[in-house]
C-alpha atoms as a PDB file:
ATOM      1  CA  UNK A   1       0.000   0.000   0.000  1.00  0.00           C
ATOM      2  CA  UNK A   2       1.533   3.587  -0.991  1.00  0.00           C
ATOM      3  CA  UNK A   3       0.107   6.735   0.522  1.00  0.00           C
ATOM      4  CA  UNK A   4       0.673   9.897  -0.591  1.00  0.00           C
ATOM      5  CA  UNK A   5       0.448  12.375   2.417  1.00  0.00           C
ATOM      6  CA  UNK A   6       0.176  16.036   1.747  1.00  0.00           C
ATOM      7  CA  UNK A   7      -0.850  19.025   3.950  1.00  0.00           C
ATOM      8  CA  UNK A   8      -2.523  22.483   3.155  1.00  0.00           C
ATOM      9  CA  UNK A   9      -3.273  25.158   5.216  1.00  0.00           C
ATOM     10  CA  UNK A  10      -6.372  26.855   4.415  1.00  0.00           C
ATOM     11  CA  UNK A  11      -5.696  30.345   6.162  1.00  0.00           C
ATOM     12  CA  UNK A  12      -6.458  32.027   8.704  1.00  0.00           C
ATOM     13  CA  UNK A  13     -10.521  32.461   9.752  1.00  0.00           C
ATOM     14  CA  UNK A  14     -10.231  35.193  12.300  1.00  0.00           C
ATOM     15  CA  UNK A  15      -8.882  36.828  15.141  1.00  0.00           C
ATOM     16  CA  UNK A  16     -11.063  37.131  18.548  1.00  0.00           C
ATOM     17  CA  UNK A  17     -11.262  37.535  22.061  1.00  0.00           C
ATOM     18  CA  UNK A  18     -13.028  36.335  25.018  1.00  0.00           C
ATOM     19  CA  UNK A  19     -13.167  36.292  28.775  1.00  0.00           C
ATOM     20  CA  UNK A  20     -13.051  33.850  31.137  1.00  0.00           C
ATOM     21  CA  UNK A  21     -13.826  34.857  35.127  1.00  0.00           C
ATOM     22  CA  UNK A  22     -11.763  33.738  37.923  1.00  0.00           C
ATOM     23  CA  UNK A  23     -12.217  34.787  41.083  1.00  0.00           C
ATOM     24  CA  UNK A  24     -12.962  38.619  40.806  1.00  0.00           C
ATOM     25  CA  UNK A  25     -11.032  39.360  37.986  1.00  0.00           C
ATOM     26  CA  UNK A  26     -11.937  38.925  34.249  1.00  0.00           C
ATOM     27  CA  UNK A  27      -9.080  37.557  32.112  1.00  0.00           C
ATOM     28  CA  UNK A  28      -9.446  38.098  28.321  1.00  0.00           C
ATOM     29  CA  UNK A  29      -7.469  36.176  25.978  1.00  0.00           C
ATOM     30  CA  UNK A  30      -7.171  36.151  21.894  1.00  0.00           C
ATOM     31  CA  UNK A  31      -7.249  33.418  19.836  1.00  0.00           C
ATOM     32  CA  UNK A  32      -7.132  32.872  16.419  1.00  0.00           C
ATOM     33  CA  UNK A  33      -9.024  30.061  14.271  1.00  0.00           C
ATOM     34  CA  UNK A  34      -8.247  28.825  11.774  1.00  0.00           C
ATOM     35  CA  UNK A  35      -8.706  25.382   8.747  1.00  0.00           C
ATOM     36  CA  UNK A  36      -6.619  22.884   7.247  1.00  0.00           C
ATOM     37  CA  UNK A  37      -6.639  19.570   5.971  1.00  0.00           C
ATOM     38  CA  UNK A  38      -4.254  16.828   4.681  1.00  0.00           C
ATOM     39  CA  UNK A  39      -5.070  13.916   2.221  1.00  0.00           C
ATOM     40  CA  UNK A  40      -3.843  10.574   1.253  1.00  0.00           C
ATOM     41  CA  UNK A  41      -4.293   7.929  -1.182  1.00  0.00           C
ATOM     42  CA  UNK A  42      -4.342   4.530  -0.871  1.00  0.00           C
ATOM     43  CA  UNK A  43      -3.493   2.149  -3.779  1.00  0.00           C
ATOM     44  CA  UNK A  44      -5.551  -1.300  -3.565  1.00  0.00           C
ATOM     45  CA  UNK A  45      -3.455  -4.032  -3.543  1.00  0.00           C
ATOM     46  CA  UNK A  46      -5.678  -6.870  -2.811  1.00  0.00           C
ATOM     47  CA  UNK A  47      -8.706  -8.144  -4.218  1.00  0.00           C
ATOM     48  CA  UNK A  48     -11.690  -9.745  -1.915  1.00  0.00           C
ATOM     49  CA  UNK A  49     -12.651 -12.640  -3.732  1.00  0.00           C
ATOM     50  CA  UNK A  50     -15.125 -15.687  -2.726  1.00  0.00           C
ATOM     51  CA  UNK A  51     -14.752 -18.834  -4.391  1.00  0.00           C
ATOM     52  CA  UNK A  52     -17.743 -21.616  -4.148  1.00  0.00           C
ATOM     53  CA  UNK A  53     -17.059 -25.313  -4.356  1.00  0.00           C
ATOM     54  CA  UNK A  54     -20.049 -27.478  -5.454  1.00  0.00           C
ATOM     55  CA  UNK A  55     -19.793 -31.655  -5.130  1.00  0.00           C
ATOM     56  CA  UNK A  56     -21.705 -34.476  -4.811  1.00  0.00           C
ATOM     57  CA  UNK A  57     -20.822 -36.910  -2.653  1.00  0.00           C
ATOM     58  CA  UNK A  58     -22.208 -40.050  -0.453  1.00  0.00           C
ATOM     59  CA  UNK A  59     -22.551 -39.245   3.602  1.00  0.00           C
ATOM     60  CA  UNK A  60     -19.641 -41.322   4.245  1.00  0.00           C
ATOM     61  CA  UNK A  61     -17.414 -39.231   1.882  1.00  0.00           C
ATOM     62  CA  UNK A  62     -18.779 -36.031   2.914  1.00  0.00           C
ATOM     63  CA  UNK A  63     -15.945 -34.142   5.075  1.00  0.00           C
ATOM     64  CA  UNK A  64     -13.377 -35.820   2.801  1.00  0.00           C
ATOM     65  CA  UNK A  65     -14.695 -33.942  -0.472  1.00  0.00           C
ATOM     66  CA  UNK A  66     -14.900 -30.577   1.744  1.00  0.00           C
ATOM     67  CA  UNK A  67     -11.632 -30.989   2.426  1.00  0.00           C
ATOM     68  CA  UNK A  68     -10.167 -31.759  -0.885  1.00  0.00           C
ATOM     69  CA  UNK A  69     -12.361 -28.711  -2.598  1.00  0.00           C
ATOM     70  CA  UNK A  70     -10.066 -26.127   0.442  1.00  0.00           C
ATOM     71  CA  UNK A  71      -7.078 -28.050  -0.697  1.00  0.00           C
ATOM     72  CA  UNK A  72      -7.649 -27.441  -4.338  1.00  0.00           C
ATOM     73  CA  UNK A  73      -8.949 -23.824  -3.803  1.00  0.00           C
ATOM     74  CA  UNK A  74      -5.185 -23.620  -1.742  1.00  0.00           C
ATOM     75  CA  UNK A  75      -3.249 -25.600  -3.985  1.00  0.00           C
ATOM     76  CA  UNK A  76      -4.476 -22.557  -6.761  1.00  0.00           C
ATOM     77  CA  UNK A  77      -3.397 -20.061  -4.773  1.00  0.00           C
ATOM     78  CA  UNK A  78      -1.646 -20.192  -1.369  1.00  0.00           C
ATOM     79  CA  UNK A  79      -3.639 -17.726   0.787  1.00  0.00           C
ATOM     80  CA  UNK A  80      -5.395 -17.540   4.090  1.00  0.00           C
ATOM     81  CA  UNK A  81      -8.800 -18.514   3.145  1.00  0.00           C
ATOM     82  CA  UNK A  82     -11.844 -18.517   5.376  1.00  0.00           C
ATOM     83  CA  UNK A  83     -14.414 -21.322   4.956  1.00  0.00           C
ATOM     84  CA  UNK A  84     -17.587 -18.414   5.308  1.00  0.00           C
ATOM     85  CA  UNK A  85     -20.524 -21.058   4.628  1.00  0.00           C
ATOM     86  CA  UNK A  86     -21.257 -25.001   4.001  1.00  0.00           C
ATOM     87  CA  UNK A  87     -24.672 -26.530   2.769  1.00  0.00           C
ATOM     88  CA  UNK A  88     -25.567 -29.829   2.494  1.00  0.00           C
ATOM     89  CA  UNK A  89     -28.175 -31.636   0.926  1.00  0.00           C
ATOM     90  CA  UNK A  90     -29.607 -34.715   0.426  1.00  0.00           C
ATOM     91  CA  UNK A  91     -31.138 -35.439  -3.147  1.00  0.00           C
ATOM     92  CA  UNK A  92     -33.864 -38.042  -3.841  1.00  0.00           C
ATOM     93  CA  UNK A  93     -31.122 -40.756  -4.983  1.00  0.00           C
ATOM     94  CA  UNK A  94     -29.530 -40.210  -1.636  1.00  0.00           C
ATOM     95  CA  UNK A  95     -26.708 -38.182  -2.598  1.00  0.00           C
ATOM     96  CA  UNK A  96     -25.606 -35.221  -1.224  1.00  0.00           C
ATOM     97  CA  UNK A  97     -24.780 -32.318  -2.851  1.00  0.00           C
ATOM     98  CA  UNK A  98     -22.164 -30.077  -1.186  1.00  0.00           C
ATOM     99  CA  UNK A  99     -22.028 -25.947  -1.419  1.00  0.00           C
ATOM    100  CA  UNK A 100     -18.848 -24.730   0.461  1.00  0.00           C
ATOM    101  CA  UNK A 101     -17.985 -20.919   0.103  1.00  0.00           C
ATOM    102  CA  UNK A 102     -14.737 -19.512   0.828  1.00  0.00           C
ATOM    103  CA  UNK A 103     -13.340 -15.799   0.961  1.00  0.00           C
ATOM    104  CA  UNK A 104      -9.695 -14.280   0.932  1.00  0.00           C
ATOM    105  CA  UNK A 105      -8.010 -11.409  -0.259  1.00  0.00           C
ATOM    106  CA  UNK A 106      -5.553 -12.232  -3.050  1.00  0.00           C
ATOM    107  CA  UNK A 107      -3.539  -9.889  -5.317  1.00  0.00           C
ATOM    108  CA  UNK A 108      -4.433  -9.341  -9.332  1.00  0.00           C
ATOM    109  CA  UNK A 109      -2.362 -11.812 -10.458  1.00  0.00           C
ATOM    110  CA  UNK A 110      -3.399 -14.472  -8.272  1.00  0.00           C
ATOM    111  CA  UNK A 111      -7.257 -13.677  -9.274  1.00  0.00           C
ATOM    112  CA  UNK A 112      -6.015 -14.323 -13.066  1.00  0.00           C
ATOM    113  CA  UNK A 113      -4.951 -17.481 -11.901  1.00  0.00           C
ATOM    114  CA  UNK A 114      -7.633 -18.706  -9.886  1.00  0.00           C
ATOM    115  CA  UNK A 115      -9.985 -17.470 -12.735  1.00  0.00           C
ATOM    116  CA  UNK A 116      -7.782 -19.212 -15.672  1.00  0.00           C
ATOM    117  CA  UNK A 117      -7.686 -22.732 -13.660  1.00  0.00           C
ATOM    118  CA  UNK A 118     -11.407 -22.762 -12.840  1.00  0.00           C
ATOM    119  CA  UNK A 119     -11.897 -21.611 -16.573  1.00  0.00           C
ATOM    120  CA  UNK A 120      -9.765 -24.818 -17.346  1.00  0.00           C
ATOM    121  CA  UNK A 121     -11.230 -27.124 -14.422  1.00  0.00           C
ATOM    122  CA  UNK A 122     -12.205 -30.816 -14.988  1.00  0.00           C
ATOM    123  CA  UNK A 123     -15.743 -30.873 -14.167  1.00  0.00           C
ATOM    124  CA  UNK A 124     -15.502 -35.208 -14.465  1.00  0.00           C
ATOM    125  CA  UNK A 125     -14.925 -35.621 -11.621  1.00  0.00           C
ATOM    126  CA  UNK A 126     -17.910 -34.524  -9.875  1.00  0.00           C
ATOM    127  CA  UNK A 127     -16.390 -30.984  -8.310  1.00  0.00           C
ATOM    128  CA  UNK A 128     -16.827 -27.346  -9.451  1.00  0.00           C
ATOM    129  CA  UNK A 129     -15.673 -24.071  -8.810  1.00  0.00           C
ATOM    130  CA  UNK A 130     -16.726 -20.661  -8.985  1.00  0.00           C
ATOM    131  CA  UNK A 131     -14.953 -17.474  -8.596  1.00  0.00           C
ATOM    132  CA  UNK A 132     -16.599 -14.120  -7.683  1.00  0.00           C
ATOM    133  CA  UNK A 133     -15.079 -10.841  -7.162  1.00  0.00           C
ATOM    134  CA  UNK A 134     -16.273  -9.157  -3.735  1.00  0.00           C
ATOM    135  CA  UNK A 135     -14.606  -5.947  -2.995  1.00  0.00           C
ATOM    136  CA  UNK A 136     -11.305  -3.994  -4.611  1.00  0.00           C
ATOM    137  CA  UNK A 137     -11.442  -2.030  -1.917  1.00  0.00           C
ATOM    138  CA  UNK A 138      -8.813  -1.563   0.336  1.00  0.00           C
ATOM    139  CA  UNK A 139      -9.504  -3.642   3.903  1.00  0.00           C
ATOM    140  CA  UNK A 140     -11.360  -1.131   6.468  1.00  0.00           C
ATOM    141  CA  UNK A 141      -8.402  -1.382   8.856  1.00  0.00           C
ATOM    142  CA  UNK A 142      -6.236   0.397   6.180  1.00  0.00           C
ATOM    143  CA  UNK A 143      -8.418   2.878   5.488  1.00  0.00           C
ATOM    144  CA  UNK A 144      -8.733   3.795   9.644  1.00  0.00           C
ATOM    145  CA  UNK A 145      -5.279   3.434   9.509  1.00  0.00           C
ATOM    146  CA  UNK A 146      -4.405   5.870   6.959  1.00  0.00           C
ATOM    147  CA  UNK A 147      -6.862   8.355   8.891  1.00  0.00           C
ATOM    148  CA  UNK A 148      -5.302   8.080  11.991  1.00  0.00           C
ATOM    149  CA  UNK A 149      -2.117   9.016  10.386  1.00  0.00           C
ATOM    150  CA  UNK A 150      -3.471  12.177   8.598  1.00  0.00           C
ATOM    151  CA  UNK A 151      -4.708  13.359  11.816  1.00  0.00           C
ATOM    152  CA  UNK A 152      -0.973  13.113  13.318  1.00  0.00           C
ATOM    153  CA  UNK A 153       0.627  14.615  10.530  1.00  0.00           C
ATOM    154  CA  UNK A 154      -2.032  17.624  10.982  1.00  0.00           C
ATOM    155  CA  UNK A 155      -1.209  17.986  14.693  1.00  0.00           C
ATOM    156  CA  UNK A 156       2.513  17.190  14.085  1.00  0.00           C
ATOM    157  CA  UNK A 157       2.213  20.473  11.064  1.00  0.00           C
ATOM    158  CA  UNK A 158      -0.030  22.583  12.804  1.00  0.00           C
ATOM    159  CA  UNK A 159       2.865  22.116  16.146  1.00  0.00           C
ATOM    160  CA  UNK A 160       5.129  23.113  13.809  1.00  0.00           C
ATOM    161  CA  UNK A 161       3.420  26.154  12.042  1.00  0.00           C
ATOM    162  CA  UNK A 162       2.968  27.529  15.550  1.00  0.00           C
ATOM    163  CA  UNK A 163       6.076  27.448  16.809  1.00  0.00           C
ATOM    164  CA  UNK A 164       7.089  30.027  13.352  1.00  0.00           C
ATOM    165  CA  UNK A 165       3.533  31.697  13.935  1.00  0.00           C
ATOM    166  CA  UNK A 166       4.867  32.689  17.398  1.00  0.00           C
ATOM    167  CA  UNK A 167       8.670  33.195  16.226  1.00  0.00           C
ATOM    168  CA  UNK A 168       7.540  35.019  13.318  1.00  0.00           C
ATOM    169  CA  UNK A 169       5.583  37.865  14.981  1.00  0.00           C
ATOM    170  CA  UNK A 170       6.592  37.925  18.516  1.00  0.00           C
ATOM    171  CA  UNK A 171       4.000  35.743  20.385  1.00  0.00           C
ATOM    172  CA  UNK A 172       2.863  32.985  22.865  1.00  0.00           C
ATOM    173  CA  UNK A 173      -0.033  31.122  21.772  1.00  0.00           C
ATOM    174  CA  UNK A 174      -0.827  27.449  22.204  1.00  0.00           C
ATOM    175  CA  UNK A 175      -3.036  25.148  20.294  1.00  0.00           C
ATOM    176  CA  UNK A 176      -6.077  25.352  22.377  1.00  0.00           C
ATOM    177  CA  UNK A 177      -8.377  22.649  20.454  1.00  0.00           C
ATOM    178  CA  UNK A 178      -8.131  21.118  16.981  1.00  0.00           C
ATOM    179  CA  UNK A 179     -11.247  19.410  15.784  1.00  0.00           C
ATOM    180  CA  UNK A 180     -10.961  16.926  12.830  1.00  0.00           C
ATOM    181  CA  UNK A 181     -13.661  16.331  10.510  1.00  0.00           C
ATOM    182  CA  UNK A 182     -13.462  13.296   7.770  1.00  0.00           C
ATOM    183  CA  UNK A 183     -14.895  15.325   4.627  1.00  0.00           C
ATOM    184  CA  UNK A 184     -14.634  11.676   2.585  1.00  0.00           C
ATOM    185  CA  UNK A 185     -17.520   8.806   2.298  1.00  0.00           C
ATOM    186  CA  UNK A 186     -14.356   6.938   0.920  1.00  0.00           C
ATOM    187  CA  UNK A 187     -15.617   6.276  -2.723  1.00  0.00           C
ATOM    188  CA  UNK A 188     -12.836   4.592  -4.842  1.00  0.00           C
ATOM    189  CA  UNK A 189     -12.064   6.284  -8.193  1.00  0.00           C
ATOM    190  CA  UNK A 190     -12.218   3.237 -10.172  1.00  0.00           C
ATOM    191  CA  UNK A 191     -14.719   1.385  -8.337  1.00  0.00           C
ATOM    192  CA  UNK A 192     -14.459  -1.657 -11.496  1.00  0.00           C
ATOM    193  CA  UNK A 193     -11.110  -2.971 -11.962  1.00  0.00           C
ATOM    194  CA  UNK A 194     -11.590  -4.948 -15.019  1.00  0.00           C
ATOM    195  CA  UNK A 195     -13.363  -3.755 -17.516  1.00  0.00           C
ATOM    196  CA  UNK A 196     -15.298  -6.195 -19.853  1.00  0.00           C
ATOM    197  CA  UNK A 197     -14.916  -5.551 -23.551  1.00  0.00           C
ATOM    198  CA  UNK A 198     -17.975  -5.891 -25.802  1.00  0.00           C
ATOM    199  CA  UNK A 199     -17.207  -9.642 -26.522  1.00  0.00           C
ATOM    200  CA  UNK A 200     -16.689 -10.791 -23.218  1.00  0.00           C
ATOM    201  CA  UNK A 201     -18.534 -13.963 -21.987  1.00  0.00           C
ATOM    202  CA  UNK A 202     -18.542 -15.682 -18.650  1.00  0.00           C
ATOM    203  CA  UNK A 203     -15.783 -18.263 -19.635  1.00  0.00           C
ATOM    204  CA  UNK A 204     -13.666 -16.333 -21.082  1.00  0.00           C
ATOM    205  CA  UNK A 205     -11.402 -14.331 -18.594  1.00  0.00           C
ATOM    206  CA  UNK A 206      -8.870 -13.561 -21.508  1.00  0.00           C
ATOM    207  CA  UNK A 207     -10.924 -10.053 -22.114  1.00  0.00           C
ATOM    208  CA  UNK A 208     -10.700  -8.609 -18.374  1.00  0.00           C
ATOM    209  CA  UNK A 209      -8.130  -5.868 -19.035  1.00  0.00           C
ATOM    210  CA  UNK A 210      -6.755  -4.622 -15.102  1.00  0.00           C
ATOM    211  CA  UNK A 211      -7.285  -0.945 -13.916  1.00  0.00           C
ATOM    212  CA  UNK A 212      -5.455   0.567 -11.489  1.00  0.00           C
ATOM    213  CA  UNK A 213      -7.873   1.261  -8.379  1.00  0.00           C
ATOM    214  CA  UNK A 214      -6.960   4.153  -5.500  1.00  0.00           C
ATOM    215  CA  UNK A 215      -9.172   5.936  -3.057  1.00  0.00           C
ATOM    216  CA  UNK A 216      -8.717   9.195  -1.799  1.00  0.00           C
ATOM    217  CA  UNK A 217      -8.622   9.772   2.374  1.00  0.00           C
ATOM    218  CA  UNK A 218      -9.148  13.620   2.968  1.00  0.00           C
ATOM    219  CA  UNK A 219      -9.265  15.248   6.779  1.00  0.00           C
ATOM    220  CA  UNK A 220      -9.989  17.973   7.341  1.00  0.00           C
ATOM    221  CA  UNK A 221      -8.969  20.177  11.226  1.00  0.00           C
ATOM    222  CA  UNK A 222     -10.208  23.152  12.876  1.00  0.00           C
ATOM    223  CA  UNK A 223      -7.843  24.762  14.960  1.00  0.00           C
ATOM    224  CA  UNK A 224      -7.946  27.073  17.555  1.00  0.00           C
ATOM    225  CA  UNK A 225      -4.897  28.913  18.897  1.00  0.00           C
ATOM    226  CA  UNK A 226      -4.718  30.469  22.243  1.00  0.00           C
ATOM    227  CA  UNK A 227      -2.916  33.545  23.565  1.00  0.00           C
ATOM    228  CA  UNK A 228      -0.863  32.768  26.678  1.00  0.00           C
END
């Protein structure tokens, strides 16, 4: 994942002043307010993808064959894959027919795979397998990561700007609140990463042509400054 911090300071809103009471005297102080805002992008590199196994099977043989559909799934590509739902059951003739479903996040390149061997799979033997794409979004942890490092780098900028606000013209103020507002609802810019062409059919996975996918993280923070 790449980010691509930067920082901007809006300007300055205003300068004011109030008073705050203690004891018998009345203390005013000035403060000045004031917006900025830093943004980020994150570059998806991992694709949430759910891959079904059907089989039919005889009770005895049951777990076997949902075990050997994970093993092929893994044997395709080696990632940490999480067995979401398993169905069973029982037709007329006695067999039963297995649905197991199975979700992990696996780069581009490992999709094309996965899609190219189930294009290719031997459906004699009584197994099949079906790939669907879930999400190119990047995981929800990233993202709150990502905005939990914007807000640093704000305070960490707006500490800094201070310190030559106060140099620069002879003052004392401190940061006396900084609230931070997320001004995204996180929509990706290329919410399709492969595009279809005109003549694309389901078995044919030969005409999905990759797209770069990134999503923009914006924060924004009001500050207050305080005169000491």
């Amino acid at each position: 994942m790449k980010k691509l911090i930067s920082v901007c300071l809006i300007g300055l809103v205003g300068s004011v002043s109030f008073a705050v009471a203690n004891s018998d005297n009345c203390i005013e102080y000035n403060t000045i307010k004031y917006t900025t805002q830093a943004e980020t992008t994150i570059k998806s590199d991992s694709i949430l993808v759910e891959v079904t196994g059907y089989a039919t099977t005889t009770l005895d043989k049951q777990n076997s064959v949902e075990n050997q559909i994970t093993d092929s799934i893994n044997n395709i590509v080696k990632s940490d894959w999480k067995v979401k739902n398993i169905e069973q059951k029982t037709s007329n003739s006695g067999a039963i027919n297995i649905t197991i479903q199975l979700q992990s996040r696996i780069s581009q390149g490992d999709l094309n795979k996965l899609q190219q061997v189930i294009e290719n799979q031997d459906r004699s033997s009584g197994k099949r397998l079906v790939v669907k794409v879930l999400d190119y979004n990047p995981p929800a942890k990233e993202v709150e990561a990502a905005k939990q490092q914007l807000m640093i780098q704000l305070f960490k900028d707006t500490r800094d700007y201070l310190a030559n606000f106060n140099k620069q013209t002879n003052s004392s103020y401190i940061i006396q609140s900084m609230q931070y507002t997320d001004i995204n609802e996180y929509q990706s810019r290329n919410t399709v990463m492969l595009m279809k062409s005109a003549a694309y059919n389901e078995s044919d996975t030969s005409n999905y042509n990759p797209v770069a996918i990134s999503q923009d993280i914006n924060i924004k923070a009001n500050v207050t400054f305080m005169e000491k």
